[in-house]
C-alpha atoms as a PDB file:
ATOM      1  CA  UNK A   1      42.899  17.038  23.975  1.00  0.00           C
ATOM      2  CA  UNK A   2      42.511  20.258  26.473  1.00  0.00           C
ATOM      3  CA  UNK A   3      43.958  22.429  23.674  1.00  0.00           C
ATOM      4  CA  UNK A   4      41.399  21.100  20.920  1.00  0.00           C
ATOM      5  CA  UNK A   5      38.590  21.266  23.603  1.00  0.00           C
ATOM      6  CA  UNK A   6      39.246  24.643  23.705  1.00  0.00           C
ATOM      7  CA  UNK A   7      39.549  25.756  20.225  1.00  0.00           C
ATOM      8  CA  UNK A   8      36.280  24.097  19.597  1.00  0.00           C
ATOM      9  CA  UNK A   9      34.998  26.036  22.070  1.00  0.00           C
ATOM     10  CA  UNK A  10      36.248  29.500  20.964  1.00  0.00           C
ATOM     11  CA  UNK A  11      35.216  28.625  17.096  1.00  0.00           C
ATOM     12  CA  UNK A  12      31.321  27.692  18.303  1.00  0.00           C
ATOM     13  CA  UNK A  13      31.136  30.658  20.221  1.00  0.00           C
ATOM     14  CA  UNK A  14      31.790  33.007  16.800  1.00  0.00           C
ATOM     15  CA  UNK A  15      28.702  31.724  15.615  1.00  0.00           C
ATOM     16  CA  UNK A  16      26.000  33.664  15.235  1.00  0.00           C
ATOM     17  CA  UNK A  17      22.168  32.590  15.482  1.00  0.00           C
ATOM     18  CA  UNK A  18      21.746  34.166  12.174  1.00  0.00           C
ATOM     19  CA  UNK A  19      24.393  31.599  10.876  1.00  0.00           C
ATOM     20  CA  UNK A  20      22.741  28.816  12.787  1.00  0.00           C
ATOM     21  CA  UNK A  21      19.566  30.028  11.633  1.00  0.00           C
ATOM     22  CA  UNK A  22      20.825  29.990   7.912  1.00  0.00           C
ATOM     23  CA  UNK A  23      21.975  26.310   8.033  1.00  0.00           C
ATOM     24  CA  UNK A  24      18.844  25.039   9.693  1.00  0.00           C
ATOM     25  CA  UNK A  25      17.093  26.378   6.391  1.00  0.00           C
ATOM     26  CA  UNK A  26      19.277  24.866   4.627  1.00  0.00           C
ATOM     27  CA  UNK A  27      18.972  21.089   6.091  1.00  0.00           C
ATOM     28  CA  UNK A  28      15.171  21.780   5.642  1.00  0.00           C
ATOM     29  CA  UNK A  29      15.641  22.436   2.074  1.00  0.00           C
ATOM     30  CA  UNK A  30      17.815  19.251   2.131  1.00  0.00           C
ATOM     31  CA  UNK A  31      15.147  17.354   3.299  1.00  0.00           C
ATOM     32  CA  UNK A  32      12.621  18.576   1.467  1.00  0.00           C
ATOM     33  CA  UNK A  33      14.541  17.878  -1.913  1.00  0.00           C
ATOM     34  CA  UNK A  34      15.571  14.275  -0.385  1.00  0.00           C
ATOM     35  CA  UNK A  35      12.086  13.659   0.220  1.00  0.00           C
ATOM     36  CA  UNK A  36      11.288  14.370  -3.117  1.00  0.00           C
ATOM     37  CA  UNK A  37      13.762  12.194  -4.932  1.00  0.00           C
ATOM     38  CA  UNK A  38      12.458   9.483  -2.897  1.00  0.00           C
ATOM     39  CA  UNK A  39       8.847   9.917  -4.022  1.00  0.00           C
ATOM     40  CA  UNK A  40      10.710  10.084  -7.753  1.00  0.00           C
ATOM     41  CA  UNK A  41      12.698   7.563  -7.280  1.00  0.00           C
ATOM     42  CA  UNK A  42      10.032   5.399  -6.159  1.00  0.00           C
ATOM     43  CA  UNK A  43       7.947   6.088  -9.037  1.00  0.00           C
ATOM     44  CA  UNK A  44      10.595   5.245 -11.443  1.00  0.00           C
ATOM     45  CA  UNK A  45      11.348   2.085  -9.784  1.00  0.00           C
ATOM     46  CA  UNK A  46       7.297   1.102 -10.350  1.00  0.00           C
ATOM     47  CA  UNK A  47       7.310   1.759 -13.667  1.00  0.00           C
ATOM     48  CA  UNK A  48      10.589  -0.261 -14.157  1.00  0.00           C
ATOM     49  CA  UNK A  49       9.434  -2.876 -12.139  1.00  0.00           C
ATOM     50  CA  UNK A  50       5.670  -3.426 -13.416  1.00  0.00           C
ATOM     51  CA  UNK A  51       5.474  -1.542 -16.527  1.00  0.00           C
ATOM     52  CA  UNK A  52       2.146  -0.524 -17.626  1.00  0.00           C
ATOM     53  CA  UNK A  53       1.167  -2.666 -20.518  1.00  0.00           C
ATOM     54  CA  UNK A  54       2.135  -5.989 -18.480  1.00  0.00           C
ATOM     55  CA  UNK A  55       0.593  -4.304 -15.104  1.00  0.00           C
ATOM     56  CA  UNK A  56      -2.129  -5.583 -12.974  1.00  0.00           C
ATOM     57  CA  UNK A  57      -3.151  -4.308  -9.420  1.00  0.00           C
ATOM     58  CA  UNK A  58      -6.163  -5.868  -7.252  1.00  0.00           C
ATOM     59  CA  UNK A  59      -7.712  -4.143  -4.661  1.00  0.00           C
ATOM     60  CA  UNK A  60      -9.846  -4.849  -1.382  1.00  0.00           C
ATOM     61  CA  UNK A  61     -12.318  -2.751  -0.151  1.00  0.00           C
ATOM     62  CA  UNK A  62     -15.623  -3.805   2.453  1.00  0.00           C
ATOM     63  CA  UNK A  63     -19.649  -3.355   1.599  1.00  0.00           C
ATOM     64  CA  UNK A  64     -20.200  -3.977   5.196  1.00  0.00           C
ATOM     65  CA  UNK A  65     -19.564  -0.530   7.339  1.00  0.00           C
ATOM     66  CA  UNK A  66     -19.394  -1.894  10.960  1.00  0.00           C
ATOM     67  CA  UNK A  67     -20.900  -5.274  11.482  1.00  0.00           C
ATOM     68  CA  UNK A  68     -17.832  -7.189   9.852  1.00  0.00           C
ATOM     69  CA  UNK A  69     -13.958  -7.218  10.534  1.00  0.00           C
ATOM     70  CA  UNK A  70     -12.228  -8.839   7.704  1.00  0.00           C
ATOM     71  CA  UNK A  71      -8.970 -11.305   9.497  1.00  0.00           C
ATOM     72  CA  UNK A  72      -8.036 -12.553   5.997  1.00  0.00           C
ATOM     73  CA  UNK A  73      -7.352 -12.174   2.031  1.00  0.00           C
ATOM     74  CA  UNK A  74      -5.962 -14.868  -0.594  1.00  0.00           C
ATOM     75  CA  UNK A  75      -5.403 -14.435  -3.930  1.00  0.00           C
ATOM     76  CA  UNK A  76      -4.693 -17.014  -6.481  1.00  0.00           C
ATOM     77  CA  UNK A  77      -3.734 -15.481  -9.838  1.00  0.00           C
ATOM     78  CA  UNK A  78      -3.712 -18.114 -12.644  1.00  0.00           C
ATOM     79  CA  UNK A  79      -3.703 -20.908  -9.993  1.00  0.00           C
ATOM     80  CA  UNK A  80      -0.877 -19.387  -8.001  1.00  0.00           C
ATOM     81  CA  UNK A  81      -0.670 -18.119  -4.548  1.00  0.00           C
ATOM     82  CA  UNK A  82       0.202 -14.325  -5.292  1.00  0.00           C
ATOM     83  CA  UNK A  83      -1.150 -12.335  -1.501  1.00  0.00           C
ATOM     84  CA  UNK A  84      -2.131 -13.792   1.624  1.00  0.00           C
ATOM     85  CA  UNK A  85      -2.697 -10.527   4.063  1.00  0.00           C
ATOM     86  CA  UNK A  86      -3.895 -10.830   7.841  1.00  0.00           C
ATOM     87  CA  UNK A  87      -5.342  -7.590   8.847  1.00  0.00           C
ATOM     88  CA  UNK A  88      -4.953  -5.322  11.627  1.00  0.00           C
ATOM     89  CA  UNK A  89      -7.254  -3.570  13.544  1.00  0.00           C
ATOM     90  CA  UNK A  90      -5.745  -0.301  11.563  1.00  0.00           C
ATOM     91  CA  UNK A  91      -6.394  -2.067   8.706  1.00  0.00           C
ATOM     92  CA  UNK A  92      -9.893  -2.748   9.223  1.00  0.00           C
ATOM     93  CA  UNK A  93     -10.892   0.546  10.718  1.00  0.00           C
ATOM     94  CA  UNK A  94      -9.712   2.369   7.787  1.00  0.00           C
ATOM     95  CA  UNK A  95     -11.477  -0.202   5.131  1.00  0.00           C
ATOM     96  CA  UNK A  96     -15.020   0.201   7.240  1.00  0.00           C
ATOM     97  CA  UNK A  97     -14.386   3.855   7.029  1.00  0.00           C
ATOM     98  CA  UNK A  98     -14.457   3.143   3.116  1.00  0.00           C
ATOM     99  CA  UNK A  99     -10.290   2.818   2.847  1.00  0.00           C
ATOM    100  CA  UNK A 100      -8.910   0.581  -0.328  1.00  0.00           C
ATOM    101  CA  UNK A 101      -6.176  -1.478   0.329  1.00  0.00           C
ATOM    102  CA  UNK A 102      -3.481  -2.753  -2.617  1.00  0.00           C
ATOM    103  CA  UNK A 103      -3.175  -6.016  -1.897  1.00  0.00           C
ATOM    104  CA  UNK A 104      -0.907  -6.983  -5.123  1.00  0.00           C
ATOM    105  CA  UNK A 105       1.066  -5.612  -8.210  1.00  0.00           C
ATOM    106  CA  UNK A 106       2.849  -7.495 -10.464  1.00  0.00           C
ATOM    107  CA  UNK A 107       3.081  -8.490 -14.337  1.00  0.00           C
ATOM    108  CA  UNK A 108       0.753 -10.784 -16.563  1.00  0.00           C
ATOM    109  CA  UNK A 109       0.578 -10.949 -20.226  1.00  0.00           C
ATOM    110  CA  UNK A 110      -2.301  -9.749 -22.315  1.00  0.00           C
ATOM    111  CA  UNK A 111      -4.900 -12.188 -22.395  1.00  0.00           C
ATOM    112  CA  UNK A 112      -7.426 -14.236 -19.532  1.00  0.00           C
ATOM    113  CA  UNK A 113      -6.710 -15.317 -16.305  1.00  0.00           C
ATOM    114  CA  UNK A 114      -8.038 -16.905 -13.907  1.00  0.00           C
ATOM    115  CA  UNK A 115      -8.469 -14.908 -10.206  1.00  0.00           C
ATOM    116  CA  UNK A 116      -9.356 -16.570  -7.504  1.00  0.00           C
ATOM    117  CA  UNK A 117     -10.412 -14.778  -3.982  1.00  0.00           C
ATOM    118  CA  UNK A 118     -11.213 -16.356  -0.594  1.00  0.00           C
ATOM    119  CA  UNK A 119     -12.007 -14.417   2.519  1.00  0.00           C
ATOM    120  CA  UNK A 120     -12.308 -15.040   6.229  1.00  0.00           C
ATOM    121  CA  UNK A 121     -13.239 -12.402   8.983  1.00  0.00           C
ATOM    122  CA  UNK A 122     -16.412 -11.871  12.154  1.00  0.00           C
ATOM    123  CA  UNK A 123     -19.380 -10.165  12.098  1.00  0.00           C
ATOM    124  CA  UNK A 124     -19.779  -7.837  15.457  1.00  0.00           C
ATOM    125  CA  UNK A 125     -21.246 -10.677  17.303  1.00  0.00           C
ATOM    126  CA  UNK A 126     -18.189 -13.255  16.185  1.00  0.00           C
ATOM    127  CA  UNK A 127     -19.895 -14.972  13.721  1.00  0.00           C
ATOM    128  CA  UNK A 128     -17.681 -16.293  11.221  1.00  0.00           C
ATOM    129  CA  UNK A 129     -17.998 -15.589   7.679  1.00  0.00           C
ATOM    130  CA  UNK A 130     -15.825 -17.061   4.824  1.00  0.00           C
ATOM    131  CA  UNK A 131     -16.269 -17.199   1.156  1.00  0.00           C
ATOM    132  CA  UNK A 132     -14.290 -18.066  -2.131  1.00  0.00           C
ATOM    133  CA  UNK A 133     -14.927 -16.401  -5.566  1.00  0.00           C
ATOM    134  CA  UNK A 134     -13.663 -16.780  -9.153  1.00  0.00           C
ATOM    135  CA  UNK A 135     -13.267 -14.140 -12.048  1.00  0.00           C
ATOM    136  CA  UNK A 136     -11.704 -13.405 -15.118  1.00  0.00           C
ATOM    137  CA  UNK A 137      -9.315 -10.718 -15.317  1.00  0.00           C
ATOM    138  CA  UNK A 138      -9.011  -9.706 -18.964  1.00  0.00           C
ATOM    139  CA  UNK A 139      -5.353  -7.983 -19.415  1.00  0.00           C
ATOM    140  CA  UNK A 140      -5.379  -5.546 -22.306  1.00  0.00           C
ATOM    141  CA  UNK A 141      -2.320  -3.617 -23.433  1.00  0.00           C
ATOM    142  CA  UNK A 142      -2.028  -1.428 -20.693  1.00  0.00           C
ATOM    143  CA  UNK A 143      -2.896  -1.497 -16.946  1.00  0.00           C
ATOM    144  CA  UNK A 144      -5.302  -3.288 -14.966  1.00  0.00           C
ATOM    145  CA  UNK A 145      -7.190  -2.225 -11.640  1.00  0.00           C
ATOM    146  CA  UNK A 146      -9.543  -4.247 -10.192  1.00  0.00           C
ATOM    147  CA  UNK A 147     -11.281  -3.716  -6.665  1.00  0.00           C
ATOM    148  CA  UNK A 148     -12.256  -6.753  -4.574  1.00  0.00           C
ATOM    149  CA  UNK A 149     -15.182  -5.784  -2.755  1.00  0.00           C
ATOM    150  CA  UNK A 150     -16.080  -8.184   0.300  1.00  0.00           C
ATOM    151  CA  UNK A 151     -19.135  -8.214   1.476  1.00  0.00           C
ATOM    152  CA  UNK A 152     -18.579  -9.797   4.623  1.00  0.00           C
ATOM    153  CA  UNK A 153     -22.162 -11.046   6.673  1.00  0.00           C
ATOM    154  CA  UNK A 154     -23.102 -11.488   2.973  1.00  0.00           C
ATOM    155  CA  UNK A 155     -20.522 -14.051   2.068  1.00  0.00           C
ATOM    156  CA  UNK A 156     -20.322 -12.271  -1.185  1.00  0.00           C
ATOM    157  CA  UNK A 157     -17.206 -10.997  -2.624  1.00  0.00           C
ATOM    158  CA  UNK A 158     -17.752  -8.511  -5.879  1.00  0.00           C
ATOM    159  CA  UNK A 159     -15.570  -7.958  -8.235  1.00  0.00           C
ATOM    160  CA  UNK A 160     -15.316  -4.149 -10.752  1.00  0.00           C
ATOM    161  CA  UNK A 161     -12.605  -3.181 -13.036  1.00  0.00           C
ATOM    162  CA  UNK A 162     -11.636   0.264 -13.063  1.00  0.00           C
END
């Protein structure tokens, strides 16, 4: 143990910071390209995954700027449960600040269905708000992006397809 101690010793001390310097670089690159594979990889695994002519992606966003906190979303999607998000208070600072959240991906087949949306959240004085709207998503070949804009002290929830 003493004699490997002290070979380890001897071989770190023939290294020089240039050397060190060199292999730093070279984990950075490392990262760099693992970071990107991810991002790729990612990507792939979308399109694999939700494809783009089944695709369909719905989207929340808030009218009201600082007098309401949205607490909840539900989406029914052809009569079926498909999101149910409580927000944080992250959340709902960066949706007043105009943020969009994704609230769902996933697959239908070309044709109608039925969307259902139901809200619940406070107005700045705690007032509670709720509200429940229906709309037609019409699926085309190809994706679909809709936004779900909630106007909370409204009770109003509009939907726009992008």
């Amino acid at each position: 143990m003493l004699l490997t101690s002290a070979c380890f010793a001897q071989s770190t001390g023939s290294v020089s910071r240039d050397e060190i310097r060199g292999l730093d670089e070279q984990i950075q690159d490392v990262k760099k390209d693992v970071i990107g594979l991810t991002a790729e990889l990612s990507q792939l695994e979308e399109k694999l995954l939700f494809p783009s002519n089944t695709q369909v992606s719905f989207f929340v966003s808030t009218a009201d700027a600082e007098t309401f906190n949205l607490e909840s979303v539900e989406l029914k999607l052809d009569s079926e449960v498909v999101a149910h998000h409580l927000y944080t208070f992250r959340e709902i600072e960066a949706l007043q600040k105009g943020g969009v959240q994704k609230i769902f991906t996933g697959n239908v087949q070309a044709g109608n269905h039925p969307l259902e949306v139901s809200f619940i959240g406070k107005s700045a004085s705690g007032r509670e708000y709720r509200a429940t709207a229906s709309y037609q998503v019409e699926k085309q070949v190809g994706p679909k992006f809709v936004e779900i804009k909630i106007a909370g002290t409204e009770s109003a929830i509009r939907f726009k397809d992008w």
